[in-house]
C-alpha atoms as a PDB file:
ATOM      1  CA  UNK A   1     -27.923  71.191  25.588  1.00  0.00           C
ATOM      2  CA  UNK A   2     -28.489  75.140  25.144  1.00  0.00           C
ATOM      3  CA  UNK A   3     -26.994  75.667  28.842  1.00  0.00           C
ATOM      4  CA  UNK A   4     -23.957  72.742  27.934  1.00  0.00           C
ATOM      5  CA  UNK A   5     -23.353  74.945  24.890  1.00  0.00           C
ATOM      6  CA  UNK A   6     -23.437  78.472  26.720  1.00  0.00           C
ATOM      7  CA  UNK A   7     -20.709  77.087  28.813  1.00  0.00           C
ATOM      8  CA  UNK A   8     -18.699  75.752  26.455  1.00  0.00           C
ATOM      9  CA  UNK A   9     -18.654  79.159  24.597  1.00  0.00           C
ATOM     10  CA  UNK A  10     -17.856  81.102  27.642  1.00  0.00           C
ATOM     11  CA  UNK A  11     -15.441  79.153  28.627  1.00  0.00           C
ATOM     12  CA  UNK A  12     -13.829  80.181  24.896  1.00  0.00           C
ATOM     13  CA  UNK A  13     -14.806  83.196  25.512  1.00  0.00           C
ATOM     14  CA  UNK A  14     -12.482  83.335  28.765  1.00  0.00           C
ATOM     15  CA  UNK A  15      -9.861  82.162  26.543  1.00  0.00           C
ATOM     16  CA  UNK A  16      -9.771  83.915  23.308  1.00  0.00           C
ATOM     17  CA  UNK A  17     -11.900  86.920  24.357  1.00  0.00           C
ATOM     18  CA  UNK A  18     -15.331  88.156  23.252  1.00  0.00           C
ATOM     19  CA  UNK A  19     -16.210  90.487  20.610  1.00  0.00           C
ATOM     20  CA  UNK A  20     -15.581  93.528  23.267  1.00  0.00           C
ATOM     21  CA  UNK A  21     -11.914  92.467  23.364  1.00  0.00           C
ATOM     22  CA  UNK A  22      -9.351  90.802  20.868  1.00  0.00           C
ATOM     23  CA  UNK A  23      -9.341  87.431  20.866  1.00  0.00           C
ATOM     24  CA  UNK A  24      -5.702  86.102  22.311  1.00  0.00           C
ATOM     25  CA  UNK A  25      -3.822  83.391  20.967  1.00  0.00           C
ATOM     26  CA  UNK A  26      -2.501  81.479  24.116  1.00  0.00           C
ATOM     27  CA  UNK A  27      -1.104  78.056  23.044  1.00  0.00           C
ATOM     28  CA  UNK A  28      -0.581  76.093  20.193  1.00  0.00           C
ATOM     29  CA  UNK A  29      -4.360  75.000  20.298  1.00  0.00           C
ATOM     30  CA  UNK A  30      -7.175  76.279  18.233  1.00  0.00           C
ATOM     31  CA  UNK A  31      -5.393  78.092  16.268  1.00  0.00           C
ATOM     32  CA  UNK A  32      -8.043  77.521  13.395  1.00  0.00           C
ATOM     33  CA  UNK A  33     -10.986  79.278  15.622  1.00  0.00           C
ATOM     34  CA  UNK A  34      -8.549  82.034  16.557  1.00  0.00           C
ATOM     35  CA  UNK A  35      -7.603  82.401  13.111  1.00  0.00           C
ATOM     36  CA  UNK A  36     -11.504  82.672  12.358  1.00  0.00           C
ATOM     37  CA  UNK A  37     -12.145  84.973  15.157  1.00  0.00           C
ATOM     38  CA  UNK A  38      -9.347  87.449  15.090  1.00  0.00           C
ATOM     39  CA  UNK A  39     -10.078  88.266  11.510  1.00  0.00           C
ATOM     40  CA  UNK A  40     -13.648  88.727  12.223  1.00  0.00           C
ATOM     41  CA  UNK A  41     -12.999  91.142  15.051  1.00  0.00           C
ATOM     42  CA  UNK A  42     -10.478  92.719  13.238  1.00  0.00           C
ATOM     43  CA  UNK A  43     -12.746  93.649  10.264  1.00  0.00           C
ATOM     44  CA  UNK A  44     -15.619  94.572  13.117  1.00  0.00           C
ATOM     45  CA  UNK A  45     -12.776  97.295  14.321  1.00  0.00           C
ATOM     46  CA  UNK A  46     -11.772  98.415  11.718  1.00  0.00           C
ATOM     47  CA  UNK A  47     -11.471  97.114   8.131  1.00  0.00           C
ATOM     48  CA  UNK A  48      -8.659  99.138   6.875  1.00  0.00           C
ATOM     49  CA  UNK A  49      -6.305  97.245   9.342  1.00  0.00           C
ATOM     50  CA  UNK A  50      -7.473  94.107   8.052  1.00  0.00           C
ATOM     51  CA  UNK A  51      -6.753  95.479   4.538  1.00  0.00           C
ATOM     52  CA  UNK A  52      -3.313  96.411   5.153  1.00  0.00           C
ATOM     53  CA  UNK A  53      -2.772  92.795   6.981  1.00  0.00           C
ATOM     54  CA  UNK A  54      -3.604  91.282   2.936  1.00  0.00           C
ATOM     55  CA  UNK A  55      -1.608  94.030   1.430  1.00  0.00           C
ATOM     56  CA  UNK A  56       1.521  93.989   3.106  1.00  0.00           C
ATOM     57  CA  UNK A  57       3.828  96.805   3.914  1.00  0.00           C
ATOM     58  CA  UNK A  58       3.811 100.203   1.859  1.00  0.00           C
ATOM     59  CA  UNK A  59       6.794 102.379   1.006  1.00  0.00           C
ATOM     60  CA  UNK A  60       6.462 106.148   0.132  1.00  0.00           C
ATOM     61  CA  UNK A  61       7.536 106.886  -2.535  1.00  0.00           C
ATOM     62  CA  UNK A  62       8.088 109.706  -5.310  1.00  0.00           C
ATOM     63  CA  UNK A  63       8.659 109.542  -9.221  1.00  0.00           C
ATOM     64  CA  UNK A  64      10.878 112.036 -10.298  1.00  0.00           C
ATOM     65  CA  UNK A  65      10.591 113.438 -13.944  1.00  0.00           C
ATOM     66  CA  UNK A  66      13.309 111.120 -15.403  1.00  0.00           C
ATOM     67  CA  UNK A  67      11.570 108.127 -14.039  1.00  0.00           C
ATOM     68  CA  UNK A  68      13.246 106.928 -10.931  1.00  0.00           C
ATOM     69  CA  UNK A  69      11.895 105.941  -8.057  1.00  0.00           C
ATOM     70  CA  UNK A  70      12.679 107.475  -4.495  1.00  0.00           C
ATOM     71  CA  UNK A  71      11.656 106.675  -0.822  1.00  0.00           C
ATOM     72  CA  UNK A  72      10.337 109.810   0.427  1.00  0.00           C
ATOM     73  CA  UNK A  73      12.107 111.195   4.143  1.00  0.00           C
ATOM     74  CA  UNK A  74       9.607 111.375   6.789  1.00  0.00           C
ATOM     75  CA  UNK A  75      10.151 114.637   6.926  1.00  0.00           C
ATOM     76  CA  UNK A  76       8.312 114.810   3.363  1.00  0.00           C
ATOM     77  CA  UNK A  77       5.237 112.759   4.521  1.00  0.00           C
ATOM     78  CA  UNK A  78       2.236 114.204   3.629  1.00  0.00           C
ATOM     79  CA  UNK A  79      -1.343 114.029   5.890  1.00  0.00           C
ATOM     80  CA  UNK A  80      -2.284 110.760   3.372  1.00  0.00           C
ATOM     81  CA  UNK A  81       1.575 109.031   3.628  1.00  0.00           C
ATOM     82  CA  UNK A  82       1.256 109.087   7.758  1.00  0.00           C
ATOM     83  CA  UNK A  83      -1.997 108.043   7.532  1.00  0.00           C
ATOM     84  CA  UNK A  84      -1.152 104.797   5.724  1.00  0.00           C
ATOM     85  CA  UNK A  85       1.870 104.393   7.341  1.00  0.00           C
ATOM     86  CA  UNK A  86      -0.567 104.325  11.135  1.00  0.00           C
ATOM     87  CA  UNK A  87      -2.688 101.855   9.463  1.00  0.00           C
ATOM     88  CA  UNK A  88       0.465  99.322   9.348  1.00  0.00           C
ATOM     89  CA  UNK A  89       1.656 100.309  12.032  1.00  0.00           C
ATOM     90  CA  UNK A  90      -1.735  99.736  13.542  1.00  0.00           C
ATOM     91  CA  UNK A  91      -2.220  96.233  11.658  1.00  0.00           C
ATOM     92  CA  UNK A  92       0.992  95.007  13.242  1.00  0.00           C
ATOM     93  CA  UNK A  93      -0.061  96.357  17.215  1.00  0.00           C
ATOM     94  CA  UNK A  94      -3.243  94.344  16.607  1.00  0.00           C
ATOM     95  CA  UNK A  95      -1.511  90.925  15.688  1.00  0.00           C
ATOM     96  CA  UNK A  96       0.938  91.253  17.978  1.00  0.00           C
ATOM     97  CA  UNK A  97      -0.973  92.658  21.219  1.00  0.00           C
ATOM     98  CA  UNK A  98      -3.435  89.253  20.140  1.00  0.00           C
ATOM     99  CA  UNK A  99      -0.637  87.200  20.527  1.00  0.00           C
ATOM    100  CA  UNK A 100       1.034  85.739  24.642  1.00  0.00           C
ATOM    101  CA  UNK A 101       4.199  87.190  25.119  1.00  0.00           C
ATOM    102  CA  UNK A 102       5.449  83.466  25.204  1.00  0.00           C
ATOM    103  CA  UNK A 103       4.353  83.310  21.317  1.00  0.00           C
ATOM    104  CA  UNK A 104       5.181  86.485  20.445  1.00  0.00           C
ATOM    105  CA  UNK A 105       8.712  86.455  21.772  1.00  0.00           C
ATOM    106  CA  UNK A 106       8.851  83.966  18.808  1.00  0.00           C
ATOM    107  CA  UNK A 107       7.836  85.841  16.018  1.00  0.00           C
ATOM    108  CA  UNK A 108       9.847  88.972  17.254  1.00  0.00           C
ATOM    109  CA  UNK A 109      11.391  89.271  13.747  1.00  0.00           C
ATOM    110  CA  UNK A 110       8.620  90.171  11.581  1.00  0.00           C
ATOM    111  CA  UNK A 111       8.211  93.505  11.217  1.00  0.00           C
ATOM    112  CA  UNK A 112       5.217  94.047   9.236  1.00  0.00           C
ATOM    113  CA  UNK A 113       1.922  92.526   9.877  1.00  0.00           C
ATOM    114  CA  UNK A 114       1.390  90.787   6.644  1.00  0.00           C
ATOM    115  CA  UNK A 115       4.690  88.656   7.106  1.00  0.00           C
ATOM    116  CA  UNK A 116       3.545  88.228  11.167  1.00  0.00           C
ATOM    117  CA  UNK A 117       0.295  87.276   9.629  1.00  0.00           C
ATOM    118  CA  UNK A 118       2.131  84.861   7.451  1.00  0.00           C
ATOM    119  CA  UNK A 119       4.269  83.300   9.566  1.00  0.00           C
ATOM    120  CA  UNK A 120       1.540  82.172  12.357  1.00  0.00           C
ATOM    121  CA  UNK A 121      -0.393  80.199   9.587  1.00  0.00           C
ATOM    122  CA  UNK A 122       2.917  78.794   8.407  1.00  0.00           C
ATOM    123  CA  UNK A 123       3.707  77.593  11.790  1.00  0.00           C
ATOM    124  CA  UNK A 124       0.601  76.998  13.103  1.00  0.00           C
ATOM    125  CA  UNK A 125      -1.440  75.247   9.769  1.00  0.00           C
ATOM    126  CA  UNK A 126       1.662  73.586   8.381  1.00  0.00           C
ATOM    127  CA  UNK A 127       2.488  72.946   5.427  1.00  0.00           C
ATOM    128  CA  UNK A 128       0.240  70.493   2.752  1.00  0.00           C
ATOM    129  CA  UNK A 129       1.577  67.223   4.193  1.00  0.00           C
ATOM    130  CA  UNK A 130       1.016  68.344   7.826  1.00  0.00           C
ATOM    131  CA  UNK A 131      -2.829  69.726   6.394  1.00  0.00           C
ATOM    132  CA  UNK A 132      -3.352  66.217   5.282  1.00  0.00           C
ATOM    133  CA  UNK A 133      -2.191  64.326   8.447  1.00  0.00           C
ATOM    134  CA  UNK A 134      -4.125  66.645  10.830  1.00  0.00           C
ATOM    135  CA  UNK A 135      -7.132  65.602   8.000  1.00  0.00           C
ATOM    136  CA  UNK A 136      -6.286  61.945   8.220  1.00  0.00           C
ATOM    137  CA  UNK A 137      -6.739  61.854  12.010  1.00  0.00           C
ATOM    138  CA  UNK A 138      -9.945  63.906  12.123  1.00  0.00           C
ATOM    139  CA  UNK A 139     -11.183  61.145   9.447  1.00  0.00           C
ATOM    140  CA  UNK A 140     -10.749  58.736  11.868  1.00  0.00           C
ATOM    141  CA  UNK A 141     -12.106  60.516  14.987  1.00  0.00           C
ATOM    142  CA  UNK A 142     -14.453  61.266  12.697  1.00  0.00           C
ATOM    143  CA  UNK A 143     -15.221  57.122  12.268  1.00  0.00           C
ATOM    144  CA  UNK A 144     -14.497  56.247  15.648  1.00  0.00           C
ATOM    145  CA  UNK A 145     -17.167  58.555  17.042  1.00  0.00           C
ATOM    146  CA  UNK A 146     -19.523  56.730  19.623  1.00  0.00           C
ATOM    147  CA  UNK A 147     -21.710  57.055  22.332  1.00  0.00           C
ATOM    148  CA  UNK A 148     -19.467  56.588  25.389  1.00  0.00           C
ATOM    149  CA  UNK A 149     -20.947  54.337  28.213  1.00  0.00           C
ATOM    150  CA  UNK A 150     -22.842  57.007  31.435  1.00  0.00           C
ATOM    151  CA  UNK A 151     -22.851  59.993  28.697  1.00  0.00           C
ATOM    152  CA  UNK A 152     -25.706  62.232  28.485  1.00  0.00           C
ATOM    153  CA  UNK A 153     -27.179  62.845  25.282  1.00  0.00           C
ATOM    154  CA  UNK A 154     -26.669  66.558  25.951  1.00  0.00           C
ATOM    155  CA  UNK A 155     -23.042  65.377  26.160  1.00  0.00           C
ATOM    156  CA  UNK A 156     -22.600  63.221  23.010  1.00  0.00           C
ATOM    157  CA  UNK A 157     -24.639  65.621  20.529  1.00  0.00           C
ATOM    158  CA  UNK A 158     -21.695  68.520  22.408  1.00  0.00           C
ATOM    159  CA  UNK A 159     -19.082  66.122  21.680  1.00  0.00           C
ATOM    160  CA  UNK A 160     -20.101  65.399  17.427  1.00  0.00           C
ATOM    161  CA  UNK A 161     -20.579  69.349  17.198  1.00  0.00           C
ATOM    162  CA  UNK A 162     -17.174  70.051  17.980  1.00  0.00           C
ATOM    163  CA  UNK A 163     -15.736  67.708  16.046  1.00  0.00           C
ATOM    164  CA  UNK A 164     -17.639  68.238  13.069  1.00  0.00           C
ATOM    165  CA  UNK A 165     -16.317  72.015  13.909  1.00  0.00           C
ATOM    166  CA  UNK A 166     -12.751  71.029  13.973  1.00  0.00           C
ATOM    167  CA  UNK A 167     -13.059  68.973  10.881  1.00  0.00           C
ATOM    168  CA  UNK A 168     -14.556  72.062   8.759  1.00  0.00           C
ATOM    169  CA  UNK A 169     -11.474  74.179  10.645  1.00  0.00           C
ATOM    170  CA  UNK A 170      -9.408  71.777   9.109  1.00  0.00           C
ATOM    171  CA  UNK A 171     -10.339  72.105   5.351  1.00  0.00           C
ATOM    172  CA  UNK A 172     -12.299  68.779   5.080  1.00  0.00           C
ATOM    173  CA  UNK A 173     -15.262  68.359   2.896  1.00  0.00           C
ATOM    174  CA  UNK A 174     -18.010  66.151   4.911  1.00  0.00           C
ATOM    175  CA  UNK A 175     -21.745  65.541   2.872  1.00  0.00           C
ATOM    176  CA  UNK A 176     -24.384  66.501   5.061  1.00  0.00           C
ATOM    177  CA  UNK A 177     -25.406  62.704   4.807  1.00  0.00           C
ATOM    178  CA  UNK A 178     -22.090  61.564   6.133  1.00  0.00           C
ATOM    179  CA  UNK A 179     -22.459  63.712   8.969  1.00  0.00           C
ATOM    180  CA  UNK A 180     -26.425  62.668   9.723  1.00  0.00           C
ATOM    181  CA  UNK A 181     -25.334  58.912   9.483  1.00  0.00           C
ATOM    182  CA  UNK A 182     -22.781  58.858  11.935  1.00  0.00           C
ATOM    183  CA  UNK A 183     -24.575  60.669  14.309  1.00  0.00           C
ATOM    184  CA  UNK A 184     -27.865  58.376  14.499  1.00  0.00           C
ATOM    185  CA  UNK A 185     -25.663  55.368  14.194  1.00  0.00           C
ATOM    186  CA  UNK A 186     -23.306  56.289  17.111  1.00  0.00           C
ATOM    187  CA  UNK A 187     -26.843  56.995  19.502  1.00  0.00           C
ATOM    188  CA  UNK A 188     -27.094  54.554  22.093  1.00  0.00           C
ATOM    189  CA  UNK A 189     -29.278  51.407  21.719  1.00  0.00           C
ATOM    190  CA  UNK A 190     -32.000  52.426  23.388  1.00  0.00           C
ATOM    191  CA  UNK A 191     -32.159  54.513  20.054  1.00  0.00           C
ATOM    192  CA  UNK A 192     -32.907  51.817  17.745  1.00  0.00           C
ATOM    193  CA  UNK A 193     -36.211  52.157  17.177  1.00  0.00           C
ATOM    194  CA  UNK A 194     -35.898  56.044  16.883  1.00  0.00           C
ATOM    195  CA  UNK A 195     -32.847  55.926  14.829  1.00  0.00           C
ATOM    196  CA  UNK A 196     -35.420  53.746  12.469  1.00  0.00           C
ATOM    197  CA  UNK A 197     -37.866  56.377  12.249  1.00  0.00           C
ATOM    198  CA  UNK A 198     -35.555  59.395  11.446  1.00  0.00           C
ATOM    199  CA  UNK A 199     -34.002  57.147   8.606  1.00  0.00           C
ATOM    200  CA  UNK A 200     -37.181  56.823   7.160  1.00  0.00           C
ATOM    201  CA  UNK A 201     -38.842  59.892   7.465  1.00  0.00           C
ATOM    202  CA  UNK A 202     -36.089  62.632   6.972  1.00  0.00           C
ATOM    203  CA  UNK A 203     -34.127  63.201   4.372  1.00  0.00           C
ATOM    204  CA  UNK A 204     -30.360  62.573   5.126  1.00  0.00           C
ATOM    205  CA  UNK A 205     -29.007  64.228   2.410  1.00  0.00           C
ATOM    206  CA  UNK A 206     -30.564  68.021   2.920  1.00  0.00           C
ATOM    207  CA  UNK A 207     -31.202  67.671   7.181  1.00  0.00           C
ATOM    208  CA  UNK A 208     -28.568  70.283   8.157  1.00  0.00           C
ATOM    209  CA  UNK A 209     -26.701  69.499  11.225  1.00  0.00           C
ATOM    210  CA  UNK A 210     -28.472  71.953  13.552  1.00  0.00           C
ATOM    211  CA  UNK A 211     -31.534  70.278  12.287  1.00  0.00           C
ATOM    212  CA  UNK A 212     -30.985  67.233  13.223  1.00  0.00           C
ATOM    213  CA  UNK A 213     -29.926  68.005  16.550  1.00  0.00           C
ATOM    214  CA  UNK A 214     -33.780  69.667  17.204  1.00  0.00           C
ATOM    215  CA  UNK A 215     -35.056  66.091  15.566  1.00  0.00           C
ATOM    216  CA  UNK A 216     -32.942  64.247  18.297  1.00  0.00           C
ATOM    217  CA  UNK A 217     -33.767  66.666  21.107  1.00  0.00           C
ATOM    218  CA  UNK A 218     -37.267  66.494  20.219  1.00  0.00           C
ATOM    219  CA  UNK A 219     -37.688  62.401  20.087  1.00  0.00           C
ATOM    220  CA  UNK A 220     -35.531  62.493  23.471  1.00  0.00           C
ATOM    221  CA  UNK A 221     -38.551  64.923  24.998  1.00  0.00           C
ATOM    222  CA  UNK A 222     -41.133  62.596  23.212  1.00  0.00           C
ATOM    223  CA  UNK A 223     -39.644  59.473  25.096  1.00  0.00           C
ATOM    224  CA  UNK A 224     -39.159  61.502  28.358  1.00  0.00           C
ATOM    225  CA  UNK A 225     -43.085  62.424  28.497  1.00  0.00           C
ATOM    226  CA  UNK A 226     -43.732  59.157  27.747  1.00  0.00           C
ATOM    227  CA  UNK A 227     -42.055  57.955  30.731  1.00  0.00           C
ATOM    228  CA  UNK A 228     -43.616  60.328  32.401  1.00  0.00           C
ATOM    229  CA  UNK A 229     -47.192  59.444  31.488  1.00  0.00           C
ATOM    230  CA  UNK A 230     -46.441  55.623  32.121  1.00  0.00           C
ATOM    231  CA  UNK A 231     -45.632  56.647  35.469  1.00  0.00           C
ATOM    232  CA  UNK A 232     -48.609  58.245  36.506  1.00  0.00           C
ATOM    233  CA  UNK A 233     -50.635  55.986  34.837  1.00  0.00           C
ATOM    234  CA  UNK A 234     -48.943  53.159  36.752  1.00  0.00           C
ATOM    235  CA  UNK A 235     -49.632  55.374  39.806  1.00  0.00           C
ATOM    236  CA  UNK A 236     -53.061  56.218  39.408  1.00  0.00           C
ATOM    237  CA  UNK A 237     -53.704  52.572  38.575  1.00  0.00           C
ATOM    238  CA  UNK A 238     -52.429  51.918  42.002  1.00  0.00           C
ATOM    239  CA  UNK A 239     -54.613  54.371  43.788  1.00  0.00           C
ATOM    240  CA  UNK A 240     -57.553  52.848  42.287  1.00  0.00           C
ATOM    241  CA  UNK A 241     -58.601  55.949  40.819  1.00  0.00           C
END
């Protein structure tokens, strides 16, 4: 399972980028973990882009003695006014140089990188009634969830992570009991009797996930050496030994 999982995070890797490089948003797919990821390598870079992203463009400005309010000429910038001004103009580079030029031909019109920022969740997330139909249908993959027929258990256990990651992604709220049921139930049959023992001697409601993947792993090593050791019994029975 560790080498399954290796791949499958390279192979995201490949796609969105590692932390030495910003993750790219390439299709209308996983937005969520890009979301996730190009906020975390943002603030990793550099925190004050990520700051202006939340805060939204700044105007220079200067209060005259009678109270009003005028935008300063760039000509009248001082060392702190250019500095803020690179940090948007820095903000916006970074969302938009993450971006395909197929998507960001799309989102040409937003000049600052808090309404960019806005926009791609907006399109991307939906709005509430699109939230709660993408929920909806990770409920029921979520219920549907089996053990497909010739799957490895390497495969399966791959399989429930990622969906348990999308649902999370998606804003839904599963109990860590929900999440250990379905997994022993969907094992295969040859599970039964294991599936027993786990019920009865862990507790459902605290086992994280990751912990119950080492209590599967380790009862699927248990039954391989004990194939193992039934074969060379059977063998060394044979031998007359």
């Amino acid at each position: 399972m560790e080498s399954q999982s290796r791949s499958a995070y390279n192979e995201l890797d490949a796609i969105m980028g590692p932390t030495s490089r910003i993750p790219q948003r390439l299709s209308a797919k996983g937005f969520p973990e890009w979301k996730y990821r190009i906020e975390k390598y943002i603030k990793m870079k550099d925190f004050k882009i990520w700051r202006s992203i939340l805060r939204g463009p700044i105007r220079i400005t200067t209060t005259l003695e009678d109270g009003t309010i005028i935008h300063n000429q760039v000509e009248n910038y001082t060392d702190d006014d250019f500095e803020r001004v690179e940090e948007q103009e820095k903000a916006l580079a970074t969302l938009t140089m993450a971006l395909s030029p197929e998507i960001a031909q799309g989102f040409r019109e937003y000049t600052s990188s808090k309404a960019l920022w806005e926009a791609l969740i907006e399109v991307y997330e939906g709005n509430e009634e699109m939230k709660q139909s993408r929920q909806d249908m990770m409920r029921q993959k979520f219920n549907m969830f089996n053990y497909v027929l010739g799957e490895t258990l390497e495969n399966q256990l791959q399989r429930f992570i990622t969906l348990i990651i999308e649902m999370s992604s998606a804003g839904m709220m599963v109990t860590r009991s929900e999440i250990n049921k379905k997994m022993l139930n969907s094992l295969p049959k040859s599970w039964v009797m294991n599936v027993s023992v786990i019920k009865k001697t862990r507790d459902l409601n605290r086992l994280s996930l990751v912990e119950m993947m080492v209590v599967i792993k380790a009862c699927d090593l248990n039954d391989k050496q004990r194939e193992i050791n039934h074969v060379n019994s059977y063998s060394i029975a044979n031998l007359g030994i």
